[in-house]
N, C-alpha and C. Protein backbone atom coordinates (compact mmCIF):
# COMPACT_ATOMS: atom_id res chain seq x y z
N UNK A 1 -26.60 83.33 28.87
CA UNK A 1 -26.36 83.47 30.30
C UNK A 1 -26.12 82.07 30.88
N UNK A 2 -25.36 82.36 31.67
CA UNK A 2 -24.77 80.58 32.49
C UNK A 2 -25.59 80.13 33.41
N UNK A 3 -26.05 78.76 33.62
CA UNK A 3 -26.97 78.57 34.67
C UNK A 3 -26.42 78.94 35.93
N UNK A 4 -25.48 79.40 36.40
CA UNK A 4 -24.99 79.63 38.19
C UNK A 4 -25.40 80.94 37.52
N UNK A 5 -25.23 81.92 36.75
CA UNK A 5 -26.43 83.20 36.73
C UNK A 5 -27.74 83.80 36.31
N UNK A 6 -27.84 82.47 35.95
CA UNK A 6 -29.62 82.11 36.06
C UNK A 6 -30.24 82.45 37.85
N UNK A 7 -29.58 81.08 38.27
CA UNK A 7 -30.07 81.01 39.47
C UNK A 7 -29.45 81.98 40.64
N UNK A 8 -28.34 82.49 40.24
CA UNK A 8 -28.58 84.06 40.74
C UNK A 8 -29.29 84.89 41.15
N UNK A 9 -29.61 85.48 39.57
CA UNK A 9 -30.51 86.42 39.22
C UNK A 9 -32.13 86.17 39.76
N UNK A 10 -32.38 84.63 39.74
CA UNK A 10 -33.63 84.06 39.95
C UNK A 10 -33.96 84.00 41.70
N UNK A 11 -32.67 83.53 42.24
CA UNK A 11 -33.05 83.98 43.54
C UNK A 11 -33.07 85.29 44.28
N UNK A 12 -32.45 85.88 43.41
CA UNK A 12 -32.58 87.58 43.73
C UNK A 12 -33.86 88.01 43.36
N UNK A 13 -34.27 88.00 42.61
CA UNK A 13 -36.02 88.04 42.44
C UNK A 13 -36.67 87.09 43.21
N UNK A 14 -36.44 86.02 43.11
CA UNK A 14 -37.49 85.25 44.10
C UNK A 14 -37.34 86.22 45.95
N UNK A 15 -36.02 86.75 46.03
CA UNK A 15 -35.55 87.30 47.51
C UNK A 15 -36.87 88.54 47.39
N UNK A 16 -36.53 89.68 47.18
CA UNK A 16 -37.68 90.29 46.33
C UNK A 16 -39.29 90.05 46.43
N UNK A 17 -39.48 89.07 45.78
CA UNK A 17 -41.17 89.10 45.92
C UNK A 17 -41.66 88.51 46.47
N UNK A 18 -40.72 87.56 48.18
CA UNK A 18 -41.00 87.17 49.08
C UNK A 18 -41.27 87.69 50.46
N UNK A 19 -40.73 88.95 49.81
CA UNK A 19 -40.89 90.15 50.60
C UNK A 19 -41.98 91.32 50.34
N UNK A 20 -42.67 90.99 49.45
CA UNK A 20 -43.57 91.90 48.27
C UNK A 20 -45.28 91.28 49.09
N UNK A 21 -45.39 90.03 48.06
CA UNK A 21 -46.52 89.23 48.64
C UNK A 21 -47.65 89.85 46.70
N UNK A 22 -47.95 90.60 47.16
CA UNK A 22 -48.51 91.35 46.11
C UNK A 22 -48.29 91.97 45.01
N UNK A 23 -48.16 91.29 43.65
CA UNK A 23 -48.05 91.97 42.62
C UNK A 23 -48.99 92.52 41.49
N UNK A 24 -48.87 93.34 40.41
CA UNK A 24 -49.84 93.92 40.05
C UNK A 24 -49.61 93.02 38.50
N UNK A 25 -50.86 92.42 38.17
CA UNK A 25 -50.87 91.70 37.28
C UNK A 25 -51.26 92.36 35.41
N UNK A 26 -50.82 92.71 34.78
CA UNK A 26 -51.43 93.44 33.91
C UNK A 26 -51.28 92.65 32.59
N UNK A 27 -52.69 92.79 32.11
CA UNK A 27 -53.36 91.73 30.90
C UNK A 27 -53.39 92.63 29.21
N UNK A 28 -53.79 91.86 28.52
CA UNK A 28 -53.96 92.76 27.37
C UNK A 28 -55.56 92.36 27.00
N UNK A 29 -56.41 93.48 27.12
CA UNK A 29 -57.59 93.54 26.28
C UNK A 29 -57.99 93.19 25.03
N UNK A 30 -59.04 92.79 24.31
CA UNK A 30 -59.31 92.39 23.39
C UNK A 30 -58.89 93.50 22.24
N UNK A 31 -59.32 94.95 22.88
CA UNK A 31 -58.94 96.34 22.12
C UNK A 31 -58.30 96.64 22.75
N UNK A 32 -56.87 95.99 22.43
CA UNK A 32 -55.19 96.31 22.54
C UNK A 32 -55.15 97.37 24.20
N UNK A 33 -55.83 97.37 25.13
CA UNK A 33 -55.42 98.44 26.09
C UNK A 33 -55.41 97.32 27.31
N UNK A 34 -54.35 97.96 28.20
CA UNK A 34 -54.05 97.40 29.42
C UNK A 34 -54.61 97.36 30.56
N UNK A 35 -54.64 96.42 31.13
CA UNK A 35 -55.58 96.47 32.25
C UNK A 35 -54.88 95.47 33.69
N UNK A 36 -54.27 96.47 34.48
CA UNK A 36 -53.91 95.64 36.18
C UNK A 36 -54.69 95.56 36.93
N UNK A 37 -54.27 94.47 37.94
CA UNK A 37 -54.88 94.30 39.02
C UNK A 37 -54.00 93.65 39.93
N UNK A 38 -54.27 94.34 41.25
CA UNK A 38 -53.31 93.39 42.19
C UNK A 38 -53.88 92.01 42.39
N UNK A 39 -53.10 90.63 42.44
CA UNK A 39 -52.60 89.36 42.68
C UNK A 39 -51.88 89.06 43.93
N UNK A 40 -51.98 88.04 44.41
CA UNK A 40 -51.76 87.81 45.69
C UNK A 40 -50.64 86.56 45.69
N UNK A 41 -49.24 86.74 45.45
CA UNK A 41 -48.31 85.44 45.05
C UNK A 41 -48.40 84.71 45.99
N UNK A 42 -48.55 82.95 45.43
CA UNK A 42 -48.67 82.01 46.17
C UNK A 42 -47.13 81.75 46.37
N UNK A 43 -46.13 81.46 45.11
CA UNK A 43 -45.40 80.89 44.92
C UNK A 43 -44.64 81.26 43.52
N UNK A 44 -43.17 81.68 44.05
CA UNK A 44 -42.17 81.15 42.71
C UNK A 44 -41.60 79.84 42.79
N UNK A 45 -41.58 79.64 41.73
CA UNK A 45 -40.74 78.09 42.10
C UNK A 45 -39.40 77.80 41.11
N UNK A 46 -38.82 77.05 41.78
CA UNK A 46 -37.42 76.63 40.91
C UNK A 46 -37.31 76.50 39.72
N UNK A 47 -38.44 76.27 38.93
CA UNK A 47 -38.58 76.87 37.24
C UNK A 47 -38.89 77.59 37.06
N UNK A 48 -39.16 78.45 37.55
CA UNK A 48 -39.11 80.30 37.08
C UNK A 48 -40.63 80.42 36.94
N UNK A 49 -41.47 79.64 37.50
CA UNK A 49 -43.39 80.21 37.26
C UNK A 49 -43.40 80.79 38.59
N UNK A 50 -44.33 81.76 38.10
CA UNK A 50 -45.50 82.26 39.39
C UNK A 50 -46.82 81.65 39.22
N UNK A 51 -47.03 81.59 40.66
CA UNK A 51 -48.41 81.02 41.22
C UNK A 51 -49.51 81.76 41.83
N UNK A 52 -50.84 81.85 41.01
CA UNK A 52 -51.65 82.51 42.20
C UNK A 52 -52.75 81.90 41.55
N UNK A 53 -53.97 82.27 42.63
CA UNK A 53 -55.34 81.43 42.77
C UNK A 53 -55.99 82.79 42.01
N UNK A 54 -56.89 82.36 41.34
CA UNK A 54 -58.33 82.77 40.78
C UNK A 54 -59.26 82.58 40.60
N UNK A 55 -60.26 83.08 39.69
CA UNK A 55 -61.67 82.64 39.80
C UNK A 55 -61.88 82.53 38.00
N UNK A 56 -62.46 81.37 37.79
CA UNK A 56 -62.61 80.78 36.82
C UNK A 56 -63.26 81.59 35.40
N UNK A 57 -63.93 82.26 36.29
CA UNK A 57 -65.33 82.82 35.63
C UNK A 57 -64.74 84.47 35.41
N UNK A 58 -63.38 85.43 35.57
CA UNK A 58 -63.12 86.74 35.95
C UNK A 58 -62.74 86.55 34.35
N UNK A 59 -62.77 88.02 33.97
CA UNK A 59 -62.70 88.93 33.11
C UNK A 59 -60.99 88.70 32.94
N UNK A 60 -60.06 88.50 33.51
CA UNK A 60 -58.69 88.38 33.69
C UNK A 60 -58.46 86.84 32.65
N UNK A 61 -59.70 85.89 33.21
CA UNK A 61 -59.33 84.76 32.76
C UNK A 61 -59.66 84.69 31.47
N UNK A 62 -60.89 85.50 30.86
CA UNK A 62 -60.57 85.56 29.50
C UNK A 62 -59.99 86.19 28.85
N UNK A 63 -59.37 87.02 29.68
CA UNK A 63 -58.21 88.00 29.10
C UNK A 63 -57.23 87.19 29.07
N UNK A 64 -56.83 86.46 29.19
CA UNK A 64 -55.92 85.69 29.66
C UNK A 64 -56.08 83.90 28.55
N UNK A 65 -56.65 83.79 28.30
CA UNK A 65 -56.82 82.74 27.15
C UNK A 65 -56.46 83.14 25.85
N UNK A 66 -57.38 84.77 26.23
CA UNK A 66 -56.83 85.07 24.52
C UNK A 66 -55.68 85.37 24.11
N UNK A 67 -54.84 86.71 25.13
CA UNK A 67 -53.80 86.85 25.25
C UNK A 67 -52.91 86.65 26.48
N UNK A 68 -52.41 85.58 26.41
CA UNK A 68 -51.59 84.96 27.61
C UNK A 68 -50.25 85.76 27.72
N UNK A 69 -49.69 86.45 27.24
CA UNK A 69 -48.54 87.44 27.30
C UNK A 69 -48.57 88.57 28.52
N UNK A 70 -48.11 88.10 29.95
CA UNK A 70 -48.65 89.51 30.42
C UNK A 70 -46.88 90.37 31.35
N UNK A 71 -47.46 91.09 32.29
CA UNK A 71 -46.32 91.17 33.32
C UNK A 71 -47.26 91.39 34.47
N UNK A 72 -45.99 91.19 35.48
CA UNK A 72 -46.51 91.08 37.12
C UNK A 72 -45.06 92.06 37.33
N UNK A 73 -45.80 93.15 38.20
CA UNK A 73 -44.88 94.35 38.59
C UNK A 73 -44.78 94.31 40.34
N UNK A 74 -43.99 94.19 40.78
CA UNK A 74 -43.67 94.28 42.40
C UNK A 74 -43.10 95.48 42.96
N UNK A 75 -43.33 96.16 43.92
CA UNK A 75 -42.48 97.43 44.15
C UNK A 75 -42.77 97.43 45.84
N UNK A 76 -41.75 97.01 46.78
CA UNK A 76 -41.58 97.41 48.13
C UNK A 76 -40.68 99.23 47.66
N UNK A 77 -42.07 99.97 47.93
CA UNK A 77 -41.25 101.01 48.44
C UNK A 77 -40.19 101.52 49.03
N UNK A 78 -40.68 100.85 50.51
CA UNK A 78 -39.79 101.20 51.74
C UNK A 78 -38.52 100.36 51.54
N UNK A 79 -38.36 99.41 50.80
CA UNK A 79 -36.79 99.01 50.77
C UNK A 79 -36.19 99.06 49.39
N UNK A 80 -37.16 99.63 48.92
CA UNK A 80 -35.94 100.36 47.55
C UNK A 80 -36.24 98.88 46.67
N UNK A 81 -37.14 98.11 46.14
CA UNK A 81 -37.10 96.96 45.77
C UNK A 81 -38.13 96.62 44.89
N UNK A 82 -37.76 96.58 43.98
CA UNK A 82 -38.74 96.33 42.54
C UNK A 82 -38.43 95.51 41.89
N UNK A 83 -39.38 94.38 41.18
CA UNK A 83 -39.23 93.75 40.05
C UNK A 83 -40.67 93.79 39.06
N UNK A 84 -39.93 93.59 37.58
CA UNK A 84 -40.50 93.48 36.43
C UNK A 84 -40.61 92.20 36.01
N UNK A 85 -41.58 91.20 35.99
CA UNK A 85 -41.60 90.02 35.03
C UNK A 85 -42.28 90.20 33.97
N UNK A 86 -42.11 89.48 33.10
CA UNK A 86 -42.66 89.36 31.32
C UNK A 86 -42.25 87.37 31.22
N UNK A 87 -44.03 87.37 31.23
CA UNK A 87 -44.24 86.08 30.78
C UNK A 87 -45.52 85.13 30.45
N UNK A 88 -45.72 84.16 30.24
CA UNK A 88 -47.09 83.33 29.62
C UNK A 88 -47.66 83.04 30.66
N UNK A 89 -48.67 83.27 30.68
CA UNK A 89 -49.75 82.79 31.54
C UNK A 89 -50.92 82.00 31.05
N UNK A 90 -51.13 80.55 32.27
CA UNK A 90 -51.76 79.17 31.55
C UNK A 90 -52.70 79.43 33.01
N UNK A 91 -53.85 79.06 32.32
CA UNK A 91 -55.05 78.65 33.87
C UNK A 91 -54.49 76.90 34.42
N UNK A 92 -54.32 76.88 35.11
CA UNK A 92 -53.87 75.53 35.74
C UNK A 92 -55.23 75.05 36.66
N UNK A 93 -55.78 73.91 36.14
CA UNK A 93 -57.06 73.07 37.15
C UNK A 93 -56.51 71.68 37.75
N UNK A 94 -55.91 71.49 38.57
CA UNK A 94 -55.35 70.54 39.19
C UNK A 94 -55.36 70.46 40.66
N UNK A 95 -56.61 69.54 41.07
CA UNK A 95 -56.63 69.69 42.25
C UNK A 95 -55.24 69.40 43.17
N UNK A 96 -54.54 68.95 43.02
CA UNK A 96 -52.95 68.61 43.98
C UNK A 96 -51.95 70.40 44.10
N UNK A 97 -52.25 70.80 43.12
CA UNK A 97 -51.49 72.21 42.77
C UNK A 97 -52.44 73.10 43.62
N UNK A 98 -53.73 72.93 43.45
CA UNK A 98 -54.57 73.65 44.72
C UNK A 98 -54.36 73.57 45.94
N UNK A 99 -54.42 72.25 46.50
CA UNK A 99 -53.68 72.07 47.63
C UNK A 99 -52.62 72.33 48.12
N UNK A 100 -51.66 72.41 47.23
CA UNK A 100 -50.23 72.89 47.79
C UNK A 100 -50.34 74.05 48.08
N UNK A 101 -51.09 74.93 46.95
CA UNK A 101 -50.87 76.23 47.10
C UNK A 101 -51.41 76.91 48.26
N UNK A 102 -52.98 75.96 48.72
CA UNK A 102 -53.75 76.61 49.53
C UNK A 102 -53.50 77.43 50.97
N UNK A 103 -53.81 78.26 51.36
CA UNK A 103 -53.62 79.10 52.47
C UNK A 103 -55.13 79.45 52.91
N UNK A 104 -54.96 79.69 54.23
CA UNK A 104 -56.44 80.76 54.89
C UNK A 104 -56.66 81.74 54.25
N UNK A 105 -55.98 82.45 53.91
CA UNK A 105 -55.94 84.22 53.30
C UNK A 105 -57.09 83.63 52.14
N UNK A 106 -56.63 82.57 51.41
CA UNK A 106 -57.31 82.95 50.01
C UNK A 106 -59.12 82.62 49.95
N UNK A 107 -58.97 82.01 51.57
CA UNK A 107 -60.51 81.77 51.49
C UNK A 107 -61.90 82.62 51.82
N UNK A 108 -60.66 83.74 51.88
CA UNK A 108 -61.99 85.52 51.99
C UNK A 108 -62.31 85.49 50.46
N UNK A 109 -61.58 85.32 49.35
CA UNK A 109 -61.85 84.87 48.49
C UNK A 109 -62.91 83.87 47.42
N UNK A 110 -62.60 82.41 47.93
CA UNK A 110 -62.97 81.45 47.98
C UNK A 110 -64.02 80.68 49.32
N UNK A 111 -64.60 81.74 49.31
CA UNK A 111 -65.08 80.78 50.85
C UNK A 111 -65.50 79.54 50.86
N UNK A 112 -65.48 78.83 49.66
CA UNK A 112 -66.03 77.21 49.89
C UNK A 112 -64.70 76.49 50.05
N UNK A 113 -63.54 77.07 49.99
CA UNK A 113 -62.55 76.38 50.07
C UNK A 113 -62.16 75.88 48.60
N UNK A 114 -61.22 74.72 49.41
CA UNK A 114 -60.84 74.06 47.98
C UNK A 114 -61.66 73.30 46.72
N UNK A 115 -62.82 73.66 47.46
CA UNK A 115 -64.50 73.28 46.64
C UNK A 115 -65.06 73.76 46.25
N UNK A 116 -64.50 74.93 46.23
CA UNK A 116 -65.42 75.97 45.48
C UNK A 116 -64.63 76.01 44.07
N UNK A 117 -66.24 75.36 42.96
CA UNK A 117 -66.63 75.50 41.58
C UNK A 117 -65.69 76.40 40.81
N UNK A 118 -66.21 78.05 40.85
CA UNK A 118 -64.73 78.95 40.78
C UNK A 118 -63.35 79.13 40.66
N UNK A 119 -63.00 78.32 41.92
CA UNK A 119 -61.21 78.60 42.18
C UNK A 119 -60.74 77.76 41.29
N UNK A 120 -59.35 78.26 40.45
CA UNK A 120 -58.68 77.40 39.77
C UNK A 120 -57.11 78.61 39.84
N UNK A 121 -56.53 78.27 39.33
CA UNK A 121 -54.62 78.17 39.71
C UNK A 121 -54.34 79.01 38.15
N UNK A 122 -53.51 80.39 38.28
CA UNK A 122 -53.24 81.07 37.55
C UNK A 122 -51.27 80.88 37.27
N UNK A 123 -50.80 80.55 36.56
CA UNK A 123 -49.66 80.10 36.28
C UNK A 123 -48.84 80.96 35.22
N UNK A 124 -47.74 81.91 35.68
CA UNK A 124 -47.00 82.67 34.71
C UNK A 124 -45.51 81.93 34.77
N UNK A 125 -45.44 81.61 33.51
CA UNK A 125 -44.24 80.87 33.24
C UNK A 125 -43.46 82.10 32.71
N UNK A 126 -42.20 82.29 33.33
CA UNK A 126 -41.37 83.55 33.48
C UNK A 126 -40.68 83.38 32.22
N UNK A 127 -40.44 84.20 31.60
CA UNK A 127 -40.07 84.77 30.10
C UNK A 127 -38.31 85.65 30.77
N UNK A 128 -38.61 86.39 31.17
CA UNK A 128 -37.68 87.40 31.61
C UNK A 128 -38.03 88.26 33.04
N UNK A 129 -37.43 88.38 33.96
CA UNK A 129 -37.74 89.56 34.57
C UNK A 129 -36.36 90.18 35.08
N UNK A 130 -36.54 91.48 35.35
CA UNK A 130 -35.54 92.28 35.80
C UNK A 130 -35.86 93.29 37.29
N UNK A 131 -34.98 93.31 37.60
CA UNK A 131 -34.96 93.91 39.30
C UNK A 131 -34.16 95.28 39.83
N UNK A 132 -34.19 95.60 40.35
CA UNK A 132 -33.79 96.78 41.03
C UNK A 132 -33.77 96.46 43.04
N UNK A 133 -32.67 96.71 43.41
CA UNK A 133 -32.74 96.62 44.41
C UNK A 133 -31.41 97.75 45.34
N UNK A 134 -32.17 98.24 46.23
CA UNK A 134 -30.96 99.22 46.89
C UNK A 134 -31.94 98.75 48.22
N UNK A 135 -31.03 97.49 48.80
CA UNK A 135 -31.46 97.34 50.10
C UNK A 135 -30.70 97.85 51.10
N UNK A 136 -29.98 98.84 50.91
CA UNK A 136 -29.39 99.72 51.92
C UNK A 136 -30.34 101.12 52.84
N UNK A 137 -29.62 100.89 54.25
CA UNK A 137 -30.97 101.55 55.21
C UNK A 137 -31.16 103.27 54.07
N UNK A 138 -32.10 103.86 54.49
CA UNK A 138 -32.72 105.12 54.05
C UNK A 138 -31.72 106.20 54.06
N UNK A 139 -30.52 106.33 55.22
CA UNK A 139 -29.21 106.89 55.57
C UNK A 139 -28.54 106.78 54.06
N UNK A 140 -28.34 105.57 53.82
CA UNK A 140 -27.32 105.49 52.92
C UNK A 140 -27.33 105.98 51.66
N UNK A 141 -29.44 105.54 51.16
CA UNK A 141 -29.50 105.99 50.28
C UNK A 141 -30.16 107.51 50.04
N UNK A 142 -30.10 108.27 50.77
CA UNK A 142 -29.84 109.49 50.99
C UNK A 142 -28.59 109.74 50.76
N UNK A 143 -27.40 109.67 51.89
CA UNK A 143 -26.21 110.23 51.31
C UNK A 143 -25.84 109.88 49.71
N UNK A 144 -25.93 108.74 49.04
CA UNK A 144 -25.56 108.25 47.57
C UNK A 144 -26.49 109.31 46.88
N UNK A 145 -27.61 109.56 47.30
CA UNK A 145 -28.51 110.93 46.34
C UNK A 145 -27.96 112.22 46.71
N UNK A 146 -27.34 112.32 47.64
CA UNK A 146 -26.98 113.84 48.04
C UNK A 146 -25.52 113.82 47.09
N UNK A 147 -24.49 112.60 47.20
CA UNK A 147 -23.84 112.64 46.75
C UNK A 147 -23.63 113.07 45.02
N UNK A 148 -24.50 112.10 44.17
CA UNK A 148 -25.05 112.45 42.95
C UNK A 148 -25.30 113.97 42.80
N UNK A 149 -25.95 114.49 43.73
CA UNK A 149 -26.62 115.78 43.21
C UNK A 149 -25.19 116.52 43.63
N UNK A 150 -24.63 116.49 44.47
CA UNK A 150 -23.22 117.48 44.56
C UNK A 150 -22.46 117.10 43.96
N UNK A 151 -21.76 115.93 42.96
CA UNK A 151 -20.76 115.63 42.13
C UNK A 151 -21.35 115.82 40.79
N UNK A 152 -22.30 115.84 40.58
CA UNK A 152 -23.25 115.78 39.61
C UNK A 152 -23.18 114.50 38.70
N UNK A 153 -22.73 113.34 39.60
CA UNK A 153 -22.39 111.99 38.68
C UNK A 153 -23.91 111.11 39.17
N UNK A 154 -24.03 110.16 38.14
CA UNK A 154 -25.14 109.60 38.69
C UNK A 154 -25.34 108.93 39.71
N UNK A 155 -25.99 108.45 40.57
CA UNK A 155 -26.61 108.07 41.62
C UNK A 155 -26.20 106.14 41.21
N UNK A 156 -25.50 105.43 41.23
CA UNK A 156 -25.10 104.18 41.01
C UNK A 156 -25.29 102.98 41.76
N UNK A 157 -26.04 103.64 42.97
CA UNK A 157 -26.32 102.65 44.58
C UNK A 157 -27.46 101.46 44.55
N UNK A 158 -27.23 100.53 44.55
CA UNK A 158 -28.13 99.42 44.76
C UNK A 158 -27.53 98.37 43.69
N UNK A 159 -28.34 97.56 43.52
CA UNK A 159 -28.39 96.21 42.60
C UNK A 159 -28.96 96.27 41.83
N UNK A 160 -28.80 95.81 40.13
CA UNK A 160 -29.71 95.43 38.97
C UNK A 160 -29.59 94.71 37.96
N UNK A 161 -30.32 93.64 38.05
CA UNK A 161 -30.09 92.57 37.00
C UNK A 161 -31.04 91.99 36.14
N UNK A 162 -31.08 91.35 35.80
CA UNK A 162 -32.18 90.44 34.37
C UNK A 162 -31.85 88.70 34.34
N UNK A 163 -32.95 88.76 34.40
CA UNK A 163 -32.81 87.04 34.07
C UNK A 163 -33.43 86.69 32.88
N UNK A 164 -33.12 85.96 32.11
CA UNK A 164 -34.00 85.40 30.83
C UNK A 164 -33.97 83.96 30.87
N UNK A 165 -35.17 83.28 31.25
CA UNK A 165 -35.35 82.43 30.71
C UNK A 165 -35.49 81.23 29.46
């Protein structure tokens, strides 16, 4: 893939889960079974990682040492807008990366702040993700489903792409 459709594809997802906020993070267990949880995105950034804050000491984080392979799933309902990532996840302890990231929200969380023992920086370096998007109003994508079901051709309306890193 060419880098002008790298960064395509990458800002079409980044468009996406700036609009999301919340994705569902899912780990692999020691006995091979899956386990999500919603995540609260700080940040994508121009190299293709996601950013979010955690707690040092969670069950995620040793899920997460052992098997760093995970995905983060996004889905705005109401605008027809989903993405899939597949990628490595590193605990990041750097106080400057804390700071950048920091917000009010995360300190219902963290209530000592950026001092609290606990908090440290969860980092998924993006592997691949793929998207779905039909940001057309509810009208439209109604008629394109009504249409499908009376031509009996498939339903073809929206956007979908892949990025690989």
């Amino acid at each position: 893939m060419k880098s002008e459709e790298i960064n395509y594809e990458l800002n079409k997802v980044q468009e996406i889960i700036d609009n999301i906020e919340v994705g569902m993070l899912t780990t692999m267990q020691d006995d091979g079974d899956h386990k999500s949880r919603p995540m609260q995105t700080q940040k994508l950034d121009a190299d293709g990682n996601l950013w979010f804050f955690t707690s040092r000491t969670s069950h995620k984080t040793e899920e997460l040492q052992k098997h760093p392979n995970v995905n983060v799933a996004y889905a705005d309902i109401d605008a027809q807008s989903y993405v899939s990532v597949v990628g490595e996840a590193s605990i990041v302890d750097d106080a400057a990366v804390k700071k950048e990231l920091w917000n009010q929200t995360v300190k219902a969380w963290f209530p000592d702040g950026l001092d609290d023992p606990d908090l440290t920086v969860l980092k998924v370096n993006i592997k691949s993700a793929e998207y779905w998007d039909s940001s057309s109003s509810s009208m439209v994508q109604a008629y394109h489903i009504a249409k499908a079901l009376i031509t009996g051709e498939q339903n073809d309306e929206g956007e979908h792409g892949e990025v690989k890193m």
